[in-house]
ModelCIF file with pLDDT and N, C-alpha, C, O atoms, coordinates in Angstrom:
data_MODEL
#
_entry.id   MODEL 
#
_entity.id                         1 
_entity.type                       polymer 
_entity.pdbx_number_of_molecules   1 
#
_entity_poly.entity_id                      1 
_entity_poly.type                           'polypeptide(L)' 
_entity_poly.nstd_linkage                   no 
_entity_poly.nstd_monomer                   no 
_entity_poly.pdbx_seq_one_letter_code       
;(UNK)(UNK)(UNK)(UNK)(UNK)(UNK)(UNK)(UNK)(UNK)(UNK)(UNK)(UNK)(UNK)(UNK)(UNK)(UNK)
(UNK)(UNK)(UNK)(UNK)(UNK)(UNK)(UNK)(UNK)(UNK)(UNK)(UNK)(UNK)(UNK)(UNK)(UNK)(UNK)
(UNK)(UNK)(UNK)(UNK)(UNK)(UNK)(UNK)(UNK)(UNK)(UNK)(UNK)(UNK)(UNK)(UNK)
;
_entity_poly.pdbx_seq_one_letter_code_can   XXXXXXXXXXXXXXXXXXXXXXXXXXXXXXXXXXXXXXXXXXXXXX 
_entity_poly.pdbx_strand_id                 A 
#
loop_
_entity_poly_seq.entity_id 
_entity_poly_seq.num 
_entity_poly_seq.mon_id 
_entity_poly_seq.hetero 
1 1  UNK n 
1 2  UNK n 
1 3  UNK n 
1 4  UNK n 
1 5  UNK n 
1 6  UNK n 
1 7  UNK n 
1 8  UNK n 
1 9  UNK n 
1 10 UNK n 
1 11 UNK n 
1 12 UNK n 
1 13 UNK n 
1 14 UNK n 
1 15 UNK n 
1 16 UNK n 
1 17 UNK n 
1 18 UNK n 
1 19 UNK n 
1 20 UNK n 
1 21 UNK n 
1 22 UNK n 
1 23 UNK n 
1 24 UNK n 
1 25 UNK n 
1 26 UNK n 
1 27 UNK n 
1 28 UNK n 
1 29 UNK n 
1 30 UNK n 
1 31 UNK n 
1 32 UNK n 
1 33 UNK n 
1 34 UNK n 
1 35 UNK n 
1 36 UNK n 
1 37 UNK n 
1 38 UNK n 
1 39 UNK n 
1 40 UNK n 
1 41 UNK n 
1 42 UNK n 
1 43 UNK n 
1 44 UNK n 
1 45 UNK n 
1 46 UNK n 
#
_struct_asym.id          A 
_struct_asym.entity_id   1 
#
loop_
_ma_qa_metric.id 
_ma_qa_metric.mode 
_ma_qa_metric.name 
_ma_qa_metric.software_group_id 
_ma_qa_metric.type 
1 global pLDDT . pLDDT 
2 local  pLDDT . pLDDT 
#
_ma_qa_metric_global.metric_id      1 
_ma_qa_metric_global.metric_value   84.43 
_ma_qa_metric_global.model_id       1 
_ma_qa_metric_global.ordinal_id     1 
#
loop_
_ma_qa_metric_local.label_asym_id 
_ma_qa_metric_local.label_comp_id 
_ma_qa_metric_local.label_seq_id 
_ma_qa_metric_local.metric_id 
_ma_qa_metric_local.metric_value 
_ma_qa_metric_local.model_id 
_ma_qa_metric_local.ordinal_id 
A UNK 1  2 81.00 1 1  
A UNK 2  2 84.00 1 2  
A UNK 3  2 83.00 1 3  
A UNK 4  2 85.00 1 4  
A UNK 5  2 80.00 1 5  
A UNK 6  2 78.00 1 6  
A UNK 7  2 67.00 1 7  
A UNK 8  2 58.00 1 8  
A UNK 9  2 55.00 1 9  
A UNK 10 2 49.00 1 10 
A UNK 11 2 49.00 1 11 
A UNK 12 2 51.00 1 12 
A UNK 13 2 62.00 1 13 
A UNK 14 2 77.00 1 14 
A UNK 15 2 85.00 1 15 
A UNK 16 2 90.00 1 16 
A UNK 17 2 90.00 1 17 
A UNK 18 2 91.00 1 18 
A UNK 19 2 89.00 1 19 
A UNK 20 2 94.00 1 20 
A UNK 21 2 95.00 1 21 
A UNK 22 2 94.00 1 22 
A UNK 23 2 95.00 1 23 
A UNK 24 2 94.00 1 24 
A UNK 25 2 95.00 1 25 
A UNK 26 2 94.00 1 26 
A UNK 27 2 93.00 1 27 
A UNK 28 2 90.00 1 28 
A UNK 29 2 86.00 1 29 
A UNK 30 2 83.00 1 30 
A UNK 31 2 80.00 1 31 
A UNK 32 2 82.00 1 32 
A UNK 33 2 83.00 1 33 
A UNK 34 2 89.00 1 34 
A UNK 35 2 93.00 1 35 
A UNK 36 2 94.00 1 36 
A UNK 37 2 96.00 1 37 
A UNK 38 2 95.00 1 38 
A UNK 39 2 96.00 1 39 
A UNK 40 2 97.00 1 40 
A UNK 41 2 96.00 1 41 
A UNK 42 2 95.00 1 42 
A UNK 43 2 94.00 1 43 
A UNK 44 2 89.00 1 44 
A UNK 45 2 93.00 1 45 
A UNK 46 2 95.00 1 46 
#
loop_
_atom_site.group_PDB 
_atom_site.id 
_atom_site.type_symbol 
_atom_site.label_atom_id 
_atom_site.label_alt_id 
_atom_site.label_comp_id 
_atom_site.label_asym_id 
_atom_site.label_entity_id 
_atom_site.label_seq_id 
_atom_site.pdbx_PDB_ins_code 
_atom_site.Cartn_x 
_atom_site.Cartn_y 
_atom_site.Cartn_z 
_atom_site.occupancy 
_atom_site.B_iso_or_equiv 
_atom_site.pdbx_formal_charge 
_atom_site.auth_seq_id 
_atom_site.auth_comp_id 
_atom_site.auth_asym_id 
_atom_site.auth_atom_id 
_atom_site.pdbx_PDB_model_num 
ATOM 1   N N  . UNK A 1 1  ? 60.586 -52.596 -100.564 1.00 81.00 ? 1  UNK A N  1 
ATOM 2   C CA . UNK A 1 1  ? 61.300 -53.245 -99.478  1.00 81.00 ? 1  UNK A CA 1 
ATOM 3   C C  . UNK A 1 1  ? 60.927 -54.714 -99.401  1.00 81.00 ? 1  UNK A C  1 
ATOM 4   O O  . UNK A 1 1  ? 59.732 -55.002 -99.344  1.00 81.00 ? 1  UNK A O  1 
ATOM 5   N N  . UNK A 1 2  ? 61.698 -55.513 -99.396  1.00 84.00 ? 2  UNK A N  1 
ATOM 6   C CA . UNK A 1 2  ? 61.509 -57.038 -99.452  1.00 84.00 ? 2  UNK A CA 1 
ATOM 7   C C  . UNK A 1 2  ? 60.653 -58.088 -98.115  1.00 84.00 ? 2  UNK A C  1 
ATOM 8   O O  . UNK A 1 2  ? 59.870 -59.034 -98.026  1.00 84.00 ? 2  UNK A O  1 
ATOM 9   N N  . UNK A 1 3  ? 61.401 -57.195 -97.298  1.00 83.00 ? 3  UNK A N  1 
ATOM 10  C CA . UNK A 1 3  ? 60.904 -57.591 -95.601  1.00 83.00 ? 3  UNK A CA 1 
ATOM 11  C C  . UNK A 1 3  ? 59.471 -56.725 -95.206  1.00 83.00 ? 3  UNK A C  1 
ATOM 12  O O  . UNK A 1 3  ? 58.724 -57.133 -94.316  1.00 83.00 ? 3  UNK A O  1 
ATOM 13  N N  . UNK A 1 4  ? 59.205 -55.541 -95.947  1.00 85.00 ? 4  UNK A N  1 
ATOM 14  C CA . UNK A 1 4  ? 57.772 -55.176 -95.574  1.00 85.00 ? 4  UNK A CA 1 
ATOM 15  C C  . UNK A 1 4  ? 56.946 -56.132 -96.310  1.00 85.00 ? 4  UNK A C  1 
ATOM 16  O O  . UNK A 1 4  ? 57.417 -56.653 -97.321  1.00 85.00 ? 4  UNK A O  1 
ATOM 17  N N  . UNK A 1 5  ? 55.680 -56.439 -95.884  1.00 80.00 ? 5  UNK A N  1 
ATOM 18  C CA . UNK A 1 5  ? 54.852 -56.805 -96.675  1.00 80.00 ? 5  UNK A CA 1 
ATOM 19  C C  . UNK A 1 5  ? 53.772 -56.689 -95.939  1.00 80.00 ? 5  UNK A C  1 
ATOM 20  O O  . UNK A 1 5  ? 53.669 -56.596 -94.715  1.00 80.00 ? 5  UNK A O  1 
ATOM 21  N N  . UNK A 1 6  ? 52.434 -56.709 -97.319  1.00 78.00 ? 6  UNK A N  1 
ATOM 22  C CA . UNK A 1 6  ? 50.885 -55.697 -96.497  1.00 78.00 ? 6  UNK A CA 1 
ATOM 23  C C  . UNK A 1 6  ? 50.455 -56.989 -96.334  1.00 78.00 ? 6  UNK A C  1 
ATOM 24  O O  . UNK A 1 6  ? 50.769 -58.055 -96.864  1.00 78.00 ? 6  UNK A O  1 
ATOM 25  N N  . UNK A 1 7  ? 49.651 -56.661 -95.466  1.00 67.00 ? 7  UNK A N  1 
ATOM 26  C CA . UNK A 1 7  ? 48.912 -57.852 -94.665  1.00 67.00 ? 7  UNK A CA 1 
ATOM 27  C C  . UNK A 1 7  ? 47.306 -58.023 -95.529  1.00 67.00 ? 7  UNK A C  1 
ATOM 28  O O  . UNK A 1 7  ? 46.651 -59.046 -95.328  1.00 67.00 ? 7  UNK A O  1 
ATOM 29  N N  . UNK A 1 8  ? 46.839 -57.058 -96.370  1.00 58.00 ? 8  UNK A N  1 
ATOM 30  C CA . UNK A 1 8  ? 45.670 -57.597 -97.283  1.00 58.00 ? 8  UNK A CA 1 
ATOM 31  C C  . UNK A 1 8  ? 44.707 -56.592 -96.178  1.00 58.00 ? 8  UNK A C  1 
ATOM 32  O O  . UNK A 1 8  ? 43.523 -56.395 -96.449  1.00 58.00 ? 8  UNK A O  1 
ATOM 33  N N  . UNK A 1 9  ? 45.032 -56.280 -95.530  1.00 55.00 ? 9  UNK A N  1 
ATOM 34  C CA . UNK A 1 9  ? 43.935 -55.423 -94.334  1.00 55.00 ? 9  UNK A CA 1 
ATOM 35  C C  . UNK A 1 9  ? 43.865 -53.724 -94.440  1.00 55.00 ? 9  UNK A C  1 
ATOM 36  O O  . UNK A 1 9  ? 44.962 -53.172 -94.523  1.00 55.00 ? 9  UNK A O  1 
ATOM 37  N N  . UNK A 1 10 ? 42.704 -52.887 -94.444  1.00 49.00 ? 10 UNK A N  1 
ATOM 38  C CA . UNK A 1 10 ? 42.962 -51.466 -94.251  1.00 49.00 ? 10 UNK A CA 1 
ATOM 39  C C  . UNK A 1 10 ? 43.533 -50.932 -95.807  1.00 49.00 ? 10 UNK A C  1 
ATOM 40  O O  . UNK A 1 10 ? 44.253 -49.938 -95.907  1.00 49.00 ? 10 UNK A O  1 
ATOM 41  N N  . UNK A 1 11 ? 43.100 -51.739 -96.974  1.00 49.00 ? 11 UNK A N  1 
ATOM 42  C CA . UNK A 1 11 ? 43.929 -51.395 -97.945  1.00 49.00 ? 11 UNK A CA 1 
ATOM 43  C C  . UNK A 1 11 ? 44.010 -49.881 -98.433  1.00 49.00 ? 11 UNK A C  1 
ATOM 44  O O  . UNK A 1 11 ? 45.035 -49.293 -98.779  1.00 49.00 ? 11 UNK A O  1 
ATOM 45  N N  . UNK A 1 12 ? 42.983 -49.479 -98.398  1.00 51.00 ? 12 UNK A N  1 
ATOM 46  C CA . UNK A 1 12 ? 42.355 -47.815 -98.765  1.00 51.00 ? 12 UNK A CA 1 
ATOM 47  C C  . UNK A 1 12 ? 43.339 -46.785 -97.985  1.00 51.00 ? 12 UNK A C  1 
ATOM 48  O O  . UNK A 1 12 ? 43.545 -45.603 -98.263  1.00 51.00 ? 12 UNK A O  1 
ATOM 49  N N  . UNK A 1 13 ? 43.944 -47.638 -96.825  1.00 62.00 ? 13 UNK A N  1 
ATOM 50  C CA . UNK A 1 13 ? 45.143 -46.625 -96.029  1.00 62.00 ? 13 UNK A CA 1 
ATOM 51  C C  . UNK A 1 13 ? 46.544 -47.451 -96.339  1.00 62.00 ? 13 UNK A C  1 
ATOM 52  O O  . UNK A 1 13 ? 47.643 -46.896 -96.335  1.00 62.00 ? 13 UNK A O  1 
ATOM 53  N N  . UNK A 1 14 ? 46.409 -48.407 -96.523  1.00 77.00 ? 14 UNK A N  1 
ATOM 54  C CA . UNK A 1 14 ? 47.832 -49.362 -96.833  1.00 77.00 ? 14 UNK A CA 1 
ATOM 55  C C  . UNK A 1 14 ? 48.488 -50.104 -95.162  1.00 77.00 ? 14 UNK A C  1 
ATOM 56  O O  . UNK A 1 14 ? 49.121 -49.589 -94.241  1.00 77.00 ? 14 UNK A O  1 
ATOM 57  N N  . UNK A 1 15 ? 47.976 -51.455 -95.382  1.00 85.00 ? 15 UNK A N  1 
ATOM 58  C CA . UNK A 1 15 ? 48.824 -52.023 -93.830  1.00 85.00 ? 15 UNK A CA 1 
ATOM 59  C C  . UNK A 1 15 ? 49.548 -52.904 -94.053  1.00 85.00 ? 15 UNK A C  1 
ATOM 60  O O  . UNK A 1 15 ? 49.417 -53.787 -94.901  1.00 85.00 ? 15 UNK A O  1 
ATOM 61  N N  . UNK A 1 16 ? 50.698 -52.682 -93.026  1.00 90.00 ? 16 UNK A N  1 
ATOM 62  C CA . UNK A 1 16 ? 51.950 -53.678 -93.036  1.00 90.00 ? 16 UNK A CA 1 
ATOM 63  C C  . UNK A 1 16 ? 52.416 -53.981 -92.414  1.00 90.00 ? 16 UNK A C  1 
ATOM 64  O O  . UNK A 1 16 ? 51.913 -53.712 -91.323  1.00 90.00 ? 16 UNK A O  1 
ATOM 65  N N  . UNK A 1 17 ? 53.496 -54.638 -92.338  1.00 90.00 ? 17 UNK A N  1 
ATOM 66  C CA . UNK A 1 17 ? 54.051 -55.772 -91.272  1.00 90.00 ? 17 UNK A CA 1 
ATOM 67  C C  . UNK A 1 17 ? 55.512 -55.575 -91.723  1.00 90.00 ? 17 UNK A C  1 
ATOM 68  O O  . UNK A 1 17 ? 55.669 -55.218 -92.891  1.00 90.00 ? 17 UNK A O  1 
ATOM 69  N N  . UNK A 1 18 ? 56.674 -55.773 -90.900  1.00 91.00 ? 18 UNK A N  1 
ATOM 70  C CA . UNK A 1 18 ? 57.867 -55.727 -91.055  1.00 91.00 ? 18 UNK A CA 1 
ATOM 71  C C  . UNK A 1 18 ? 58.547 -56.576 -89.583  1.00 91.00 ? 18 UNK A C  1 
ATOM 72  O O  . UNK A 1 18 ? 58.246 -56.381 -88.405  1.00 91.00 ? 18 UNK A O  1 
ATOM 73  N N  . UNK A 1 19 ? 59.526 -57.534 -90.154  1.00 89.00 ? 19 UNK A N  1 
ATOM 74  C CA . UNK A 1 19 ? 59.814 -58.597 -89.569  1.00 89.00 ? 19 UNK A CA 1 
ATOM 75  C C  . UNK A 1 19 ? 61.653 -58.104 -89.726  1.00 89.00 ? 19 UNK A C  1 
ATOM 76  O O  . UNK A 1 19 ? 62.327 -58.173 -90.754  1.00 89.00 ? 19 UNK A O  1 
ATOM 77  N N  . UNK A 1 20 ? 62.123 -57.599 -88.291  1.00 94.00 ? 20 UNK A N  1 
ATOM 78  C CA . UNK A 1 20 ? 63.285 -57.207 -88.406  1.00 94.00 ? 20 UNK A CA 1 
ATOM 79  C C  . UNK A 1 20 ? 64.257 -57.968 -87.140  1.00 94.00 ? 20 UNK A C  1 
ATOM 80  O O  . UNK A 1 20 ? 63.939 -58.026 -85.952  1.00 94.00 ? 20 UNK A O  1 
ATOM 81  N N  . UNK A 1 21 ? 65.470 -58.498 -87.743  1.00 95.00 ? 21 UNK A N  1 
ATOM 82  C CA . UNK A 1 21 ? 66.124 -59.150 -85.934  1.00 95.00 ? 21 UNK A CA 1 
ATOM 83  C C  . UNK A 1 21 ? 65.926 -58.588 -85.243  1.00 95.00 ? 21 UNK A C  1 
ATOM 84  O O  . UNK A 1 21 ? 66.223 -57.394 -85.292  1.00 95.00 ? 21 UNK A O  1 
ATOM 85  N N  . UNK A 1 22 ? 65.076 -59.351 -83.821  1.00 94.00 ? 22 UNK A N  1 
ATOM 86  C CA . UNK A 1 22 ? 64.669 -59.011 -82.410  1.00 94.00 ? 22 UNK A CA 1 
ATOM 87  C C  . UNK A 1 22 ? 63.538 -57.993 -82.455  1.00 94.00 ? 22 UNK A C  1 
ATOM 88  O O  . UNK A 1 22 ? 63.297 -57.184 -81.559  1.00 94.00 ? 22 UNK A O  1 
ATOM 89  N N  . UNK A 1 23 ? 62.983 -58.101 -83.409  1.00 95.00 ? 23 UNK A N  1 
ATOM 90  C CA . UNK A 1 23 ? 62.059 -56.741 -83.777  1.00 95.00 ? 23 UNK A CA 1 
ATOM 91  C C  . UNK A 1 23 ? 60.608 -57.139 -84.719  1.00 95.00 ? 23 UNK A C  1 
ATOM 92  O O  . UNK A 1 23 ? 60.807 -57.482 -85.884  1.00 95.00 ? 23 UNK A O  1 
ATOM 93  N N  . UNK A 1 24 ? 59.346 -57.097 -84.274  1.00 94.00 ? 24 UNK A N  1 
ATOM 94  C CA . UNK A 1 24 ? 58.286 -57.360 -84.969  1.00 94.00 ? 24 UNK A CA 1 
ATOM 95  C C  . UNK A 1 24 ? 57.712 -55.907 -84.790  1.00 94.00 ? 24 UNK A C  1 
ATOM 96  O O  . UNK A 1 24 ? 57.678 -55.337 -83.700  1.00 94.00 ? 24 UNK A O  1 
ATOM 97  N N  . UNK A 1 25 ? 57.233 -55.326 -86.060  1.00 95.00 ? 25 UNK A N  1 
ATOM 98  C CA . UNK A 1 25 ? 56.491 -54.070 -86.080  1.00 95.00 ? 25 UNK A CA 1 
ATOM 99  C C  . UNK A 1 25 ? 55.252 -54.438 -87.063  1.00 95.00 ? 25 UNK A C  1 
ATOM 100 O O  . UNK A 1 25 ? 55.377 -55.223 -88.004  1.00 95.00 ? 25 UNK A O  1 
ATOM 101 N N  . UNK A 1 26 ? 53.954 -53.732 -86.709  1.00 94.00 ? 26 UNK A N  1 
ATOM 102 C CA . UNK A 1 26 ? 53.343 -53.513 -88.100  1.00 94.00 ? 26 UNK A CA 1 
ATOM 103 C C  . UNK A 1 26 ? 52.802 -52.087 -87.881  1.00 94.00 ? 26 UNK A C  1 
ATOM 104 O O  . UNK A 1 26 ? 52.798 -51.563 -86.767  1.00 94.00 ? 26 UNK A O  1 
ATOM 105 N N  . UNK A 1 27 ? 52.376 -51.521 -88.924  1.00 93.00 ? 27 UNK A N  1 
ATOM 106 C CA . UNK A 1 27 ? 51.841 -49.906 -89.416  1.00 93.00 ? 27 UNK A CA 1 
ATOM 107 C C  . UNK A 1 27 ? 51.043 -49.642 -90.845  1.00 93.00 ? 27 UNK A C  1 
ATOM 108 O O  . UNK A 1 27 ? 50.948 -50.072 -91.995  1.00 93.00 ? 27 UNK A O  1 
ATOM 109 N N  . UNK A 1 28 ? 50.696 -48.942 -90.226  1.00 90.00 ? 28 UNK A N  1 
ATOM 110 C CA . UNK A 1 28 ? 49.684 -48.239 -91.744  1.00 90.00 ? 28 UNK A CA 1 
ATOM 111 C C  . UNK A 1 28 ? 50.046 -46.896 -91.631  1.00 90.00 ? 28 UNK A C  1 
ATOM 112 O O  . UNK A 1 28 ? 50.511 -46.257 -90.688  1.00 90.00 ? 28 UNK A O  1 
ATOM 113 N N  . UNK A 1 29 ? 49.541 -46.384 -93.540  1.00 86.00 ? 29 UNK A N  1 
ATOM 114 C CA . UNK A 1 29 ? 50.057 -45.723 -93.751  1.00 86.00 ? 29 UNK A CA 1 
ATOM 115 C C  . UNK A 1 29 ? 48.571 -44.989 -93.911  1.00 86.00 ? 29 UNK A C  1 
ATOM 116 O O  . UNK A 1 29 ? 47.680 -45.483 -94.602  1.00 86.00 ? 29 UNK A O  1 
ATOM 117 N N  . UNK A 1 30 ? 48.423 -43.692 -93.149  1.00 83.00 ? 30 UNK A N  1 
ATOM 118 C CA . UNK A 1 30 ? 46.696 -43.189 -93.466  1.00 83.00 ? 30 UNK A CA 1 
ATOM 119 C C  . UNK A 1 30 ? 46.939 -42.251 -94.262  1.00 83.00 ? 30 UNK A C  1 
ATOM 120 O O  . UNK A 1 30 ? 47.929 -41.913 -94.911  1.00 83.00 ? 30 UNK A O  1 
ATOM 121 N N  . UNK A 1 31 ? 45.152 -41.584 -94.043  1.00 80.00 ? 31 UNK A N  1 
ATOM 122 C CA . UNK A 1 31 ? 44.811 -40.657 -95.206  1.00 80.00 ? 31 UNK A CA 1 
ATOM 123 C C  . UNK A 1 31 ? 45.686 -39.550 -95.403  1.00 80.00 ? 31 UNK A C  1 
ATOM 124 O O  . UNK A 1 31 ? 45.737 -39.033 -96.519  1.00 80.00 ? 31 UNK A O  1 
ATOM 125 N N  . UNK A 1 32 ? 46.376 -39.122 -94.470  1.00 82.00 ? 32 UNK A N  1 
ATOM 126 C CA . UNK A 1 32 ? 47.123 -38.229 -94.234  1.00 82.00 ? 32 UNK A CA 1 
ATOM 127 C C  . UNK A 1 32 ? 48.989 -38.560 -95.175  1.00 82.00 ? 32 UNK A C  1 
ATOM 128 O O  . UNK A 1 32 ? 50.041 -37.936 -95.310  1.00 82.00 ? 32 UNK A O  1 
ATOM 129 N N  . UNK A 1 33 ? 48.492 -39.735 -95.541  1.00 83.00 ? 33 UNK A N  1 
ATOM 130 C CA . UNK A 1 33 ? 50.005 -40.189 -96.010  1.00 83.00 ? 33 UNK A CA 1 
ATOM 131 C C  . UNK A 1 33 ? 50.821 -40.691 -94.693  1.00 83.00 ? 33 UNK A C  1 
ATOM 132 O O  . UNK A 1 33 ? 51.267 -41.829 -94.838  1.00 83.00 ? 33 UNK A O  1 
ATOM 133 N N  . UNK A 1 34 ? 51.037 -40.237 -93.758  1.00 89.00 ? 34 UNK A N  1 
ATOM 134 C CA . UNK A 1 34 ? 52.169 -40.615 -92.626  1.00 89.00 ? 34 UNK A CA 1 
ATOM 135 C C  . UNK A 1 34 ? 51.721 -42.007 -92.182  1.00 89.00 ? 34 UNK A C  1 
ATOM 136 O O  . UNK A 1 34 ? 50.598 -42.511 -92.157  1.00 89.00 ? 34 UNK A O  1 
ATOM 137 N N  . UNK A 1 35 ? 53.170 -42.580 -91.769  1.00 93.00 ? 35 UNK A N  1 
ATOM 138 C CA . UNK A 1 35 ? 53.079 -43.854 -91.276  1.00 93.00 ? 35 UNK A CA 1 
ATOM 139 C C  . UNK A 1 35 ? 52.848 -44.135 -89.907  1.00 93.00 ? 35 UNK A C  1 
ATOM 140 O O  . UNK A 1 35 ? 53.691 -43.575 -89.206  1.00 93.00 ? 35 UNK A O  1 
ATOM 141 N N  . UNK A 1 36 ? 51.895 -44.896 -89.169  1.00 94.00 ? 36 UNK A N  1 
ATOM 142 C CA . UNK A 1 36 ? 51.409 -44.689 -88.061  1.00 94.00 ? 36 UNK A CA 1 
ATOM 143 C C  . UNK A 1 36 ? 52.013 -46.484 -87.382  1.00 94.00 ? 36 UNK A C  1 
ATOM 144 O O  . UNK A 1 36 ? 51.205 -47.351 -87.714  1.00 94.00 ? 36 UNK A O  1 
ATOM 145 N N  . UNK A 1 37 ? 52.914 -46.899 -86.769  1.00 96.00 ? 37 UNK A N  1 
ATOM 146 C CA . UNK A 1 37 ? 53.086 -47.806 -85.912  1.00 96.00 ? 37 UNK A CA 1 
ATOM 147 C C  . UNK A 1 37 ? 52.666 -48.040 -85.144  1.00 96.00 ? 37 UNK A C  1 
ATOM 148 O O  . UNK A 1 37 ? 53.011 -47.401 -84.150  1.00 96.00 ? 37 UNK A O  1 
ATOM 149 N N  . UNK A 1 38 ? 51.611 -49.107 -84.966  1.00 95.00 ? 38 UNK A N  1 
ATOM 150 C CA . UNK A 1 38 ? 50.575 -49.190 -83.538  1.00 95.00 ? 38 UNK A CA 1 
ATOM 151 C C  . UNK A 1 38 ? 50.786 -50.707 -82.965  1.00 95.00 ? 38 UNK A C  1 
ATOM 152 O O  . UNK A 1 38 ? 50.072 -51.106 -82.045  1.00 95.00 ? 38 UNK A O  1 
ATOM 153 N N  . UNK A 1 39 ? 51.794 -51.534 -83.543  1.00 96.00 ? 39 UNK A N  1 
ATOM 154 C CA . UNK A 1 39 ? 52.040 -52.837 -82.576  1.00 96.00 ? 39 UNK A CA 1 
ATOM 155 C C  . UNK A 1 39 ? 54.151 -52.900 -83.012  1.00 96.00 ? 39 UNK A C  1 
ATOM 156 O O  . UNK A 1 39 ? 54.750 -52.734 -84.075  1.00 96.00 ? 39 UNK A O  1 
ATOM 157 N N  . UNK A 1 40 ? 54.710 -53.253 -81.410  1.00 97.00 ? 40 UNK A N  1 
ATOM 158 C CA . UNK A 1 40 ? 55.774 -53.266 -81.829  1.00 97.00 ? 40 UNK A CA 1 
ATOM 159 C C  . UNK A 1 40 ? 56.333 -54.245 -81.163  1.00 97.00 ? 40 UNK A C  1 
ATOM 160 O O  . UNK A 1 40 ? 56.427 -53.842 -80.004  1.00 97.00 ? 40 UNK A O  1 
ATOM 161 N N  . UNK A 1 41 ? 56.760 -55.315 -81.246  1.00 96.00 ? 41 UNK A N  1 
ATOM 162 C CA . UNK A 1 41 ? 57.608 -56.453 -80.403  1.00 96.00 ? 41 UNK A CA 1 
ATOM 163 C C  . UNK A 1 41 ? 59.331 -56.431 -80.749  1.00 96.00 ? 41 UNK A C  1 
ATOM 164 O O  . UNK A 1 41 ? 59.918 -56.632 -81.812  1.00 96.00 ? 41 UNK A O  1 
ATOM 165 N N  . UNK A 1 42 ? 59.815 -56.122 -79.477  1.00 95.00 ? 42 UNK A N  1 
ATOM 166 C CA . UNK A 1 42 ? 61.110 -56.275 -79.586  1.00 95.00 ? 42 UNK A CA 1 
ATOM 167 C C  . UNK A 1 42 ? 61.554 -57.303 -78.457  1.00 95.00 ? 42 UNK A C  1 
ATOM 168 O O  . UNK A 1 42 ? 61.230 -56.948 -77.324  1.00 95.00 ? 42 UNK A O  1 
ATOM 169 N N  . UNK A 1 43 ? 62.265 -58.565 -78.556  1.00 94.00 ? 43 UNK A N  1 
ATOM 170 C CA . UNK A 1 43 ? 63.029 -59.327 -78.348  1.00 94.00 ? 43 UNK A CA 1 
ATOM 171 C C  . UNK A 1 43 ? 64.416 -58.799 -77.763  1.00 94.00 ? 43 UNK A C  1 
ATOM 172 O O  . UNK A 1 43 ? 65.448 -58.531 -78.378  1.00 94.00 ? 43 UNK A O  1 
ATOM 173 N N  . UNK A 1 44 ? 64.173 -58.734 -76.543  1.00 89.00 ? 44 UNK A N  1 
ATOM 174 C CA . UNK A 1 44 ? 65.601 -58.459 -75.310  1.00 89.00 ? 44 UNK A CA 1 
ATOM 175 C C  . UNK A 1 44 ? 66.669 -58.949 -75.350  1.00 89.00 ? 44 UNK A C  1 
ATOM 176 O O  . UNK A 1 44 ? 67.740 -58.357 -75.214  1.00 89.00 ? 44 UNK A O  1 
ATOM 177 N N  . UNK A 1 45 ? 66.440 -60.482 -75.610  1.00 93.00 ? 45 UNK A N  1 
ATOM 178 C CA . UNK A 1 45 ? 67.556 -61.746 -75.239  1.00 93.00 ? 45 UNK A CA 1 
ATOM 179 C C  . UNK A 1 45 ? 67.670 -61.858 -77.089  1.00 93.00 ? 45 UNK A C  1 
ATOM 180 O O  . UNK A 1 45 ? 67.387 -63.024 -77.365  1.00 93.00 ? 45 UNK A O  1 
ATOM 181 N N  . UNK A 1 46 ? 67.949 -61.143 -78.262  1.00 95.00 ? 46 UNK A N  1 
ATOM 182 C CA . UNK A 1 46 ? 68.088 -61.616 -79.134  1.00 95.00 ? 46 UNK A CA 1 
ATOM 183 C C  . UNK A 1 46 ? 69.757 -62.012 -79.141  1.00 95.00 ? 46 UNK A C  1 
ATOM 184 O O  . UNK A 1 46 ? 70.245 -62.611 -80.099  1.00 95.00 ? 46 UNK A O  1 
#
C-alpha cells in the first residue's frame, strides 16, 4: 500500500501510519498477527 508506511518503531510487531482524507490512523500489527489501531484522527470540517 503506498499511503501506509512504518514508522521504524515496534518493528518485531510491525508499526504504521496511514494518512487518509480527513483521516489520520496509526496501528500495529502484533504477535498474534491482527492489526490493532490505537490512535485515530478524523477531521469533521474536511
Amino acid at each position: 500500500n503506498v499511503y501506509v508506511q512504518g514508522n521504524g518503531r515496534h518493528e518485531e510487531f510491525g508499526e504504521y501510519s496511514v494518512i487518509l482524507p480527513g483521516c489520520r490512523a496509526s496501528f500495529r500489527k502484533n504477535n498474534t498477527g491482527a492489526f490493532y489501531i490505537y490512535s485515530l484522527e478524523v477531521d469533521g470540517n474536511f
